[in-house]
PDB file of N, CA and C in Angstrom:
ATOM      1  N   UNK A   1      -5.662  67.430 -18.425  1.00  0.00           N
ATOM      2  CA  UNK A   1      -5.098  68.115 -19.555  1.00  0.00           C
ATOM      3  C   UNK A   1      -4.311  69.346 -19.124  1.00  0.00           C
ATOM      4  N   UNK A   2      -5.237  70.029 -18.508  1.00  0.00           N
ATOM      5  CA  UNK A   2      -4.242  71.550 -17.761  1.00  0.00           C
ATOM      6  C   UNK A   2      -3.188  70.875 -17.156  1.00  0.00           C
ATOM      7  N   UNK A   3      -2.976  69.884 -16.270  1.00  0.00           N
ATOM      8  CA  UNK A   3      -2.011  69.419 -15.822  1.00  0.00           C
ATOM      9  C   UNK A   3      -0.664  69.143 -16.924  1.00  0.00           C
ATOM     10  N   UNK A   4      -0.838  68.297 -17.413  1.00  0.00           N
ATOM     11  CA  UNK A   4      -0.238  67.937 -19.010  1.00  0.00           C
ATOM     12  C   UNK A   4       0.487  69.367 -19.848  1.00  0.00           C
ATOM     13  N   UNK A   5      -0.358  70.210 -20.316  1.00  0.00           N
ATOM     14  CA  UNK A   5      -0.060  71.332 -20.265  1.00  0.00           C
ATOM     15  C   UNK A   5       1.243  71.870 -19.182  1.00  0.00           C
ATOM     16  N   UNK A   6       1.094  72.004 -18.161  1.00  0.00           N
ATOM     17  CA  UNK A   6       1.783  72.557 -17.373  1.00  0.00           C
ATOM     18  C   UNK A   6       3.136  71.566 -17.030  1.00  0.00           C
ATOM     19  N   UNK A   7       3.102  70.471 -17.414  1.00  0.00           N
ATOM     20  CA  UNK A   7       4.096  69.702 -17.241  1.00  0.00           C
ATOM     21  C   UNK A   7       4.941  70.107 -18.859  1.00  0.00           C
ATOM     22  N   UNK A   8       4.644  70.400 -19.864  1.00  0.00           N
ATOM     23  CA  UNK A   8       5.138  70.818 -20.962  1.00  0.00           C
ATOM     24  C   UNK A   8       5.788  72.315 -20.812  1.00  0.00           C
ATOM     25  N   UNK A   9       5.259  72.965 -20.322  1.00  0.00           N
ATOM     26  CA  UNK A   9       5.618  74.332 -20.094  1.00  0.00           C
ATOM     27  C   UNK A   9       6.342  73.963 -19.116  1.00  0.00           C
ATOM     28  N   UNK A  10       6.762  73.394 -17.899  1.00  0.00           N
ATOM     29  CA  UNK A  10       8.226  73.035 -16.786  1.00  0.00           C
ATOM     30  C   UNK A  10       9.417  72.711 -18.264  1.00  0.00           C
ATOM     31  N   UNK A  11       9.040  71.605 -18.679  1.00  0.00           N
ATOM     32  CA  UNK A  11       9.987  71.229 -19.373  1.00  0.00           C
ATOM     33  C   UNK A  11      10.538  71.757 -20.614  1.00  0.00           C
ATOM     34  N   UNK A  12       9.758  72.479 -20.947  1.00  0.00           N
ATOM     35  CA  UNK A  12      10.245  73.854 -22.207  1.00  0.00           C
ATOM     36  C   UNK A  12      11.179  75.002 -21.584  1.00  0.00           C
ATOM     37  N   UNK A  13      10.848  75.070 -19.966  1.00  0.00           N
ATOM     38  CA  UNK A  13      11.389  76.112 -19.086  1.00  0.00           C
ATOM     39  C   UNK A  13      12.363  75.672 -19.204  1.00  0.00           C
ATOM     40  N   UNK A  14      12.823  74.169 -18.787  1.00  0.00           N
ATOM     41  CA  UNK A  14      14.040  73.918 -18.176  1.00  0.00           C
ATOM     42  C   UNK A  14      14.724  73.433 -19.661  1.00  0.00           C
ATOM     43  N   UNK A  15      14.387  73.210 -20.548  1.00  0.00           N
ATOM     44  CA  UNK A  15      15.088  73.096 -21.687  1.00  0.00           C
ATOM     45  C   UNK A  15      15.733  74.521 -22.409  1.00  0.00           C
ATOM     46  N   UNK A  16      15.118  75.235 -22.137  1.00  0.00           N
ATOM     47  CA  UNK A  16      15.284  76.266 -22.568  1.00  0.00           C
ATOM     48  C   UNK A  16      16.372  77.174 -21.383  1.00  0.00           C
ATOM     49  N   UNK A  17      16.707  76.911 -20.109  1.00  0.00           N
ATOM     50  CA  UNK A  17      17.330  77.319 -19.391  1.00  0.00           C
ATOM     51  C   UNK A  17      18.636  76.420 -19.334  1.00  0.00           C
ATOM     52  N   UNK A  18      18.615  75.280 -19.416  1.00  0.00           N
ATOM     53  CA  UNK A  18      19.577  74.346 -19.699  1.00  0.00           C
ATOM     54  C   UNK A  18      20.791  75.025 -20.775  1.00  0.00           C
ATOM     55  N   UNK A  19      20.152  75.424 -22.017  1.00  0.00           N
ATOM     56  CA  UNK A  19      20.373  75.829 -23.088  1.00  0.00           C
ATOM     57  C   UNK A  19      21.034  76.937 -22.795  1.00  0.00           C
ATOM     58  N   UNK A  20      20.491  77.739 -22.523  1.00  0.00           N
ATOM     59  CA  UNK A  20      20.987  79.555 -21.801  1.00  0.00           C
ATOM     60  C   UNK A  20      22.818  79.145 -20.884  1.00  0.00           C
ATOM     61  N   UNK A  21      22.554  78.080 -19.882  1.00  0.00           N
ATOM     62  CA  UNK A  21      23.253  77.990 -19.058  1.00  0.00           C
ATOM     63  C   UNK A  21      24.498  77.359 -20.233  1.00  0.00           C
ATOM     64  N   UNK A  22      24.454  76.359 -21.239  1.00  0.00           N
ATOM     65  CA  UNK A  22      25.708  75.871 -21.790  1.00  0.00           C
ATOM     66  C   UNK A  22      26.228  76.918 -22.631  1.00  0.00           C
ATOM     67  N   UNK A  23      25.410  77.695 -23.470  1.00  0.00           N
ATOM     68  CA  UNK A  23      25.907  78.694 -24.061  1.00  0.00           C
ATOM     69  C   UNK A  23      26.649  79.753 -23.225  1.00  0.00           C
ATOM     70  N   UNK A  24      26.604  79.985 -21.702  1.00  0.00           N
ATOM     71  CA  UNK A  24      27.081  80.600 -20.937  1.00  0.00           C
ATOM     72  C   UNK A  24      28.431  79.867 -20.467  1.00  0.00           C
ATOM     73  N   UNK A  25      28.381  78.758 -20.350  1.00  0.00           N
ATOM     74  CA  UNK A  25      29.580  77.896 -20.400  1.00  0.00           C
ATOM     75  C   UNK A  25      31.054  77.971 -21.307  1.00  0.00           C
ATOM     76  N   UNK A  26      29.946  78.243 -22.482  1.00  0.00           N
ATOM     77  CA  UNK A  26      30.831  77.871 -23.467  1.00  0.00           C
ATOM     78  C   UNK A  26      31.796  79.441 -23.327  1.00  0.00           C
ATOM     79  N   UNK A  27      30.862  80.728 -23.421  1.00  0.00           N
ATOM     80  CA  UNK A  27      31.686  81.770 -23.210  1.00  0.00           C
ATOM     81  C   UNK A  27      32.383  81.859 -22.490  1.00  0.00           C
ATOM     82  N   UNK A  28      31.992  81.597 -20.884  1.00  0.00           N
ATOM     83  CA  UNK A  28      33.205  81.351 -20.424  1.00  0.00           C
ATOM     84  C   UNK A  28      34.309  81.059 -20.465  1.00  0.00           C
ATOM     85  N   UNK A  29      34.213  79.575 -20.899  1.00  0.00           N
ATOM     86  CA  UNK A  29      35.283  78.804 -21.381  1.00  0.00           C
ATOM     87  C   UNK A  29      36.220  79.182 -22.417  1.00  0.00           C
ATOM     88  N   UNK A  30      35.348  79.981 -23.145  1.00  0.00           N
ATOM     89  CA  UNK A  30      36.424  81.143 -24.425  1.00  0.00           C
ATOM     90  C   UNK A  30      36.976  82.153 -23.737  1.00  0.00           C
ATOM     91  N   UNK A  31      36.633  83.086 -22.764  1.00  0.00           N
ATOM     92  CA  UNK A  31      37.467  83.478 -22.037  1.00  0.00           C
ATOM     93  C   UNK A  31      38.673  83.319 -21.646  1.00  0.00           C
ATOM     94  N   UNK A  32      38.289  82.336 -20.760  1.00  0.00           N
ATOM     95  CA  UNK A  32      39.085  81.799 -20.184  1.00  0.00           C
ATOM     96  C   UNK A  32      40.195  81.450 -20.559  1.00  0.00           C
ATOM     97  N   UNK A  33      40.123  80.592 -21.714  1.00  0.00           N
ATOM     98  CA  UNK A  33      41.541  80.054 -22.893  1.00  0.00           C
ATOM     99  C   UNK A  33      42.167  81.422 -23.117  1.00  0.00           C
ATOM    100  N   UNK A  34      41.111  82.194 -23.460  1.00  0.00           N
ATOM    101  CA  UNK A  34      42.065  83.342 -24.040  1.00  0.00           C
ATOM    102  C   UNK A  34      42.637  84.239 -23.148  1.00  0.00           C
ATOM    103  N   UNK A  35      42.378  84.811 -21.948  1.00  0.00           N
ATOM    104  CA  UNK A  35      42.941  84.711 -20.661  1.00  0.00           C
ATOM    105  C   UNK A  35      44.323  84.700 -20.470  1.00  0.00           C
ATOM    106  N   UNK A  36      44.301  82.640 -19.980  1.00  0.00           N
ATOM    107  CA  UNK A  36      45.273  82.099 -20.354  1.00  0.00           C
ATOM    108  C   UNK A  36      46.784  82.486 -21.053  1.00  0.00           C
ATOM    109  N   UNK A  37      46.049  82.362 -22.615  1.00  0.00           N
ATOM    110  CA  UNK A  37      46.976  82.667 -23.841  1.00  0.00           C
ATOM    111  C   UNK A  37      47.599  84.284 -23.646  1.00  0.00           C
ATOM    112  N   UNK A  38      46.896  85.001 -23.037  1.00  0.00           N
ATOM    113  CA  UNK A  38      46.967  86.649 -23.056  1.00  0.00           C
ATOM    114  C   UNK A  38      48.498  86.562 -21.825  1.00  0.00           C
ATOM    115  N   UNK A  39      47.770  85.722 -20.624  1.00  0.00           N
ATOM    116  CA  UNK A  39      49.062  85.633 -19.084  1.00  0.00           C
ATOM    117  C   UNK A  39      50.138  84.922 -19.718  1.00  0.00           C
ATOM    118  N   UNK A  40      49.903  83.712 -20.294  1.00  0.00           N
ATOM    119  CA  UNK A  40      51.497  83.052 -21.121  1.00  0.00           C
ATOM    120  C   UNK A  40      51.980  83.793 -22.046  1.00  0.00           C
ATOM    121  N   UNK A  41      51.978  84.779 -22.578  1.00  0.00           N
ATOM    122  CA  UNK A  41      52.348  85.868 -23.293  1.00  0.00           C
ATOM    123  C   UNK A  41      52.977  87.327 -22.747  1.00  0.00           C
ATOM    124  N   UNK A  42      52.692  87.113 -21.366  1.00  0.00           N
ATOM    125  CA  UNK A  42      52.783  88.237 -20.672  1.00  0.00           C
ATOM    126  C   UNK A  42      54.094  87.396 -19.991  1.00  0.00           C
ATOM    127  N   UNK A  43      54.176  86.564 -19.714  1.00  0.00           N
ATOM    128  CA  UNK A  43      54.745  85.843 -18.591  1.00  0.00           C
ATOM    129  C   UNK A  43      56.272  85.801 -19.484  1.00  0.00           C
ATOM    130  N   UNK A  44      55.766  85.398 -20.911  1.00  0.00           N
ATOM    131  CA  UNK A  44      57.091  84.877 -21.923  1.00  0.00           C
ATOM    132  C   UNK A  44      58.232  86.797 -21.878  1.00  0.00           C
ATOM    133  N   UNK A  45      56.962  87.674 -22.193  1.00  0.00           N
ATOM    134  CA  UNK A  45      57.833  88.934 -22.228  1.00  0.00           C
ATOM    135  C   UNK A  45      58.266  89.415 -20.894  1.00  0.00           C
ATOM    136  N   UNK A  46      57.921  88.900 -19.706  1.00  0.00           N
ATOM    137  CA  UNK A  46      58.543  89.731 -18.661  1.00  0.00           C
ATOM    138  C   UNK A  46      60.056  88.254 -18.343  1.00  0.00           C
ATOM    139  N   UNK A  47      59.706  87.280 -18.715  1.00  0.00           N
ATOM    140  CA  UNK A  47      60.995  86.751 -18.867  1.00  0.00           C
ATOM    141  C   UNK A  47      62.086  87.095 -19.854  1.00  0.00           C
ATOM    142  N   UNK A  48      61.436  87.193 -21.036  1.00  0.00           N
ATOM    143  CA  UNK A  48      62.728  88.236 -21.678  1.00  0.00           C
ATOM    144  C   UNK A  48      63.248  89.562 -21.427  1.00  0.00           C
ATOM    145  N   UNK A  49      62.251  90.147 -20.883  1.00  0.00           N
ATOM    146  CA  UNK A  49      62.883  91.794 -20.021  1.00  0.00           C
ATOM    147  C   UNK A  49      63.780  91.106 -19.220  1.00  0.00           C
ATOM    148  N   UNK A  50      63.684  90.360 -18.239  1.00  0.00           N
ATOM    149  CA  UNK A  50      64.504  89.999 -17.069  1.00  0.00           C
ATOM    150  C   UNK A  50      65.754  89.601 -17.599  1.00  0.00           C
ATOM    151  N   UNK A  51      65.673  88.716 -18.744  1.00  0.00           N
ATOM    152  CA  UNK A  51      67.195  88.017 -19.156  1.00  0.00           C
ATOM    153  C   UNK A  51      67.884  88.739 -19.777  1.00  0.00           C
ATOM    154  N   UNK A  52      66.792  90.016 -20.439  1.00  0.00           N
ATOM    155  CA  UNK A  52      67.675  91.586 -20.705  1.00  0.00           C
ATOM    156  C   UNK A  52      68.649  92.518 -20.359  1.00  0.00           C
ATOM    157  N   UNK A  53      67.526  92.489 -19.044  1.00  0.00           N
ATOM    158  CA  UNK A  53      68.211  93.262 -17.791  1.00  0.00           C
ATOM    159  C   UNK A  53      69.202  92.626 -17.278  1.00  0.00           C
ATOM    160  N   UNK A  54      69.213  91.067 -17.267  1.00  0.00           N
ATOM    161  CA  UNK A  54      70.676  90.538 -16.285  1.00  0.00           C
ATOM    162  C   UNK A  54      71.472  90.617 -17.384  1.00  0.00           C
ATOM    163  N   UNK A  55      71.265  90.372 -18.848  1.00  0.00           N
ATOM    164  CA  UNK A  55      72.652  90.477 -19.668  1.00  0.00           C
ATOM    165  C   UNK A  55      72.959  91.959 -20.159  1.00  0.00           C
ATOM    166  N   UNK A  56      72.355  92.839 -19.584  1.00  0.00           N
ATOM    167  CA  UNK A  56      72.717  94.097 -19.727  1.00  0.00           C
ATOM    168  C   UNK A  56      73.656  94.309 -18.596  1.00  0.00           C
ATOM    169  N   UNK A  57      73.622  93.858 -17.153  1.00  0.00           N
ATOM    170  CA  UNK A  57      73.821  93.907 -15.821  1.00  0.00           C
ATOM    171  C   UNK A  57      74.805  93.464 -15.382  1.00  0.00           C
ATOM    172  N   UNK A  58      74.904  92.530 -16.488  1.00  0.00           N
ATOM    173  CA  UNK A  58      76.391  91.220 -16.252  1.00  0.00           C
ATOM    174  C   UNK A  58      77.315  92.042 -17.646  1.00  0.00           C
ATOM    175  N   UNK A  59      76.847  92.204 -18.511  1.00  0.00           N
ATOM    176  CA  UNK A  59      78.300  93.141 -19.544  1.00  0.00           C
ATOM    177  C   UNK A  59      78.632  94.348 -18.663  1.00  0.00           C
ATOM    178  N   UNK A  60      77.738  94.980 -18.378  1.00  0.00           N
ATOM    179  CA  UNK A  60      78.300  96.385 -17.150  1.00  0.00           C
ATOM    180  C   UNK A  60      79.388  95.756 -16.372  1.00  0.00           C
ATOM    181  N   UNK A  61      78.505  94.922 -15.387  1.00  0.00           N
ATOM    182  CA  UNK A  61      79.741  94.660 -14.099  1.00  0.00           C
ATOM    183  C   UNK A  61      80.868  94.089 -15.113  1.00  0.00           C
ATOM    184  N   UNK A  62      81.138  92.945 -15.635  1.00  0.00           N
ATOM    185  CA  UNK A  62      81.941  92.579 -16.153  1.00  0.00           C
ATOM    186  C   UNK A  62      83.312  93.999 -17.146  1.00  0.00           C
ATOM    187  N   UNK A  63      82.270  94.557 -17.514  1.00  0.00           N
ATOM    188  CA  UNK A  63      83.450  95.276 -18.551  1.00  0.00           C
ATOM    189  C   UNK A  63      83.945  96.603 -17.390  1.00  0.00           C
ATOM    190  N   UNK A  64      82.954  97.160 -16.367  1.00  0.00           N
ATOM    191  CA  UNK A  64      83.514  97.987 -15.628  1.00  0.00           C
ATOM    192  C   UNK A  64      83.805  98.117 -14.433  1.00  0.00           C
ATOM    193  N   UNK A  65      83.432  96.749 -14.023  1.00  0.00           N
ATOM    194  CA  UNK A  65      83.104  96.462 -12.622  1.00  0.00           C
ATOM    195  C   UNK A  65      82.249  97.012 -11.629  1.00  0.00           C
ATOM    196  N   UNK A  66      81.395  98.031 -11.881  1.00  0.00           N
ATOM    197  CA  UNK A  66      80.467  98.720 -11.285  1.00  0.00           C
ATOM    198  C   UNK A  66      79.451  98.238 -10.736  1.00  0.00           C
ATOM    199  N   UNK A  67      78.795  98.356  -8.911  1.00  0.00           N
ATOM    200  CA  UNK A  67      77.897  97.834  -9.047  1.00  0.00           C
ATOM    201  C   UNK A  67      76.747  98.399  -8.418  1.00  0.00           C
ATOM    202  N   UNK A  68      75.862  97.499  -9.282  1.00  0.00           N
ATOM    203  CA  UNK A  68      74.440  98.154  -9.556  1.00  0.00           C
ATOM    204  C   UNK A  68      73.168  98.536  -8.443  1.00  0.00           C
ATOM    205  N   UNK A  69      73.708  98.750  -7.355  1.00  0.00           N
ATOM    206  CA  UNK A  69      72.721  98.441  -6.278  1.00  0.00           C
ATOM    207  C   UNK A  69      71.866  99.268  -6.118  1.00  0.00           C
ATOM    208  N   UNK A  70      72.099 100.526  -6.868  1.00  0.00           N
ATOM    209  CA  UNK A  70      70.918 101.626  -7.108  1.00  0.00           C
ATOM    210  C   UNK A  70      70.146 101.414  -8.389  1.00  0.00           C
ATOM    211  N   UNK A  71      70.143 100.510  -9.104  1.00  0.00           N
ATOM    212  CA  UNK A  71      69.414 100.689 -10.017  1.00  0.00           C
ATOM    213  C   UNK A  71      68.025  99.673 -10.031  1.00  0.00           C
ATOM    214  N   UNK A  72      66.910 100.043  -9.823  1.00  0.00           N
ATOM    215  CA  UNK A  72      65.957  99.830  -9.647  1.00  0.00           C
ATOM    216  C   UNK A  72      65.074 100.264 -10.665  1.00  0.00           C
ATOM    217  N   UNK A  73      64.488  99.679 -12.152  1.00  0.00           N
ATOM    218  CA  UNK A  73      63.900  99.742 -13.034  1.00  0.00           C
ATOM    219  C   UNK A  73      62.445  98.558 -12.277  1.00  0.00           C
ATOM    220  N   UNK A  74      61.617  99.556 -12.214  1.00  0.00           N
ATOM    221  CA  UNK A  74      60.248  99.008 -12.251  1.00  0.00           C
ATOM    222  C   UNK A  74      59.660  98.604 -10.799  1.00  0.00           C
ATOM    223  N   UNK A  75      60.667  99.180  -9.700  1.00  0.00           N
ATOM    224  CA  UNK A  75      60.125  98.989  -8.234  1.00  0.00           C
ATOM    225  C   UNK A  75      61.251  97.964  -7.888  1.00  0.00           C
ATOM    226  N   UNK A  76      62.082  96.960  -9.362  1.00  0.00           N
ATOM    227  CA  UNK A  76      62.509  96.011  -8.863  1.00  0.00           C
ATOM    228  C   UNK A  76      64.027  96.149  -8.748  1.00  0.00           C
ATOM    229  N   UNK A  77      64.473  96.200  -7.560  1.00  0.00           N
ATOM    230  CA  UNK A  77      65.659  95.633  -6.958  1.00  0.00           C
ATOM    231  C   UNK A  77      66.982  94.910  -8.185  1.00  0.00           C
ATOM    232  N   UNK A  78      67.812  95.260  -8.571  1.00  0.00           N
ATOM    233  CA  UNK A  78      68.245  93.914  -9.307  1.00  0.00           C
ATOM    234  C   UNK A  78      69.736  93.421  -8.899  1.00  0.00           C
ATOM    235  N   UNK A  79      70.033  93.720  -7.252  1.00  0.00           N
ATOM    236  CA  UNK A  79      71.281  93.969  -7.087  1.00  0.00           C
ATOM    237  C   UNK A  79      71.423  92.430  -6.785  1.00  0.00           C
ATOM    238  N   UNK A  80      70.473  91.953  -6.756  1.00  0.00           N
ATOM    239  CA  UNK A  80      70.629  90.392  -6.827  1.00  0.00           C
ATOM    240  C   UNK A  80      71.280  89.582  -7.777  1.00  0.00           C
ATOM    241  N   UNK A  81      71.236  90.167  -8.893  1.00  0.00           N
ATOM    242  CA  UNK A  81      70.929  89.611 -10.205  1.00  0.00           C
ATOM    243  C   UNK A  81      72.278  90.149 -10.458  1.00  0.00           C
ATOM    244  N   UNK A  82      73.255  91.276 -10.005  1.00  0.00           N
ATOM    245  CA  UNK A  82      74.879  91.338 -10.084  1.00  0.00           C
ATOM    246  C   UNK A  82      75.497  90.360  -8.868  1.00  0.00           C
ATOM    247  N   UNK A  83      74.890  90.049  -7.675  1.00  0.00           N
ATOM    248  CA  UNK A  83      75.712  89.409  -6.698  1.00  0.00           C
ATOM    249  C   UNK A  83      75.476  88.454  -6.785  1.00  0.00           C
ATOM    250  N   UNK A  84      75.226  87.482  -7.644  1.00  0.00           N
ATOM    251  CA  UNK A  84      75.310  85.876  -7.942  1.00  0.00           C
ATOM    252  C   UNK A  84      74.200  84.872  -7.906  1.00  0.00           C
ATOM    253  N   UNK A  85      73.272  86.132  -8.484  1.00  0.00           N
ATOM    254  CA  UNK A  85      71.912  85.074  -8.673  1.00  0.00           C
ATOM    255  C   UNK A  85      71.367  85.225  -9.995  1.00  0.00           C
ATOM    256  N   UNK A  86      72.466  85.498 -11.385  1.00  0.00           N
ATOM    257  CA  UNK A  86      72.368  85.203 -12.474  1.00  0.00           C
ATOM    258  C   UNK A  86      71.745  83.869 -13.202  1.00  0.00           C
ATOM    259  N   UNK A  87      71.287  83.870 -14.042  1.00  0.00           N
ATOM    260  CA  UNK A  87      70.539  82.139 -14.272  1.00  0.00           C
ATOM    261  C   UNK A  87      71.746  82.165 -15.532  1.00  0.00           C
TER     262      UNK A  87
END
């Protein structure tokens, strides 16, 4: 019987830890999506800064011919983006 007993109490343990562990899953997994959704959102606005900056970059050179090789907004370089690596 004590035996029996103690085989009920393993399996209440591990049911009950089983349980702990999917609910931990699941948060994760909500994280995670939202994560996700947070970086594809981030990713969409630093592509529109960029196509900003080159059509701001390309009416300059174009209307004055000036070029931009000092201008460095954000660490980034964009003298690329006047010498022919426009998308």
């Amino acid at each position: 019987m004590a035996r029996l007993a103690a085989i009920q109490a393993s399996i209440e343990s591990i049911a009950t830890a089983t349980s702990q562990i999917a609910a931990g899953n699941q948060d994760l997994s909500q994280r995670t999506e939202e994560q996700a959704a947070s970086l594809q959102e981030m990713a969409g606005s630093m592509e529109r800064l960029l196509r900003r900056s080159n059509d701001f970059l390309r009416s300059v050179h174009d209307r004055d011919g000036l070029n931009f090789t000092a201008f460095r907004p954000f660490g980034m370089n964009l003298r690329l983006a006047v010498h022919g690596r426009l998308d």
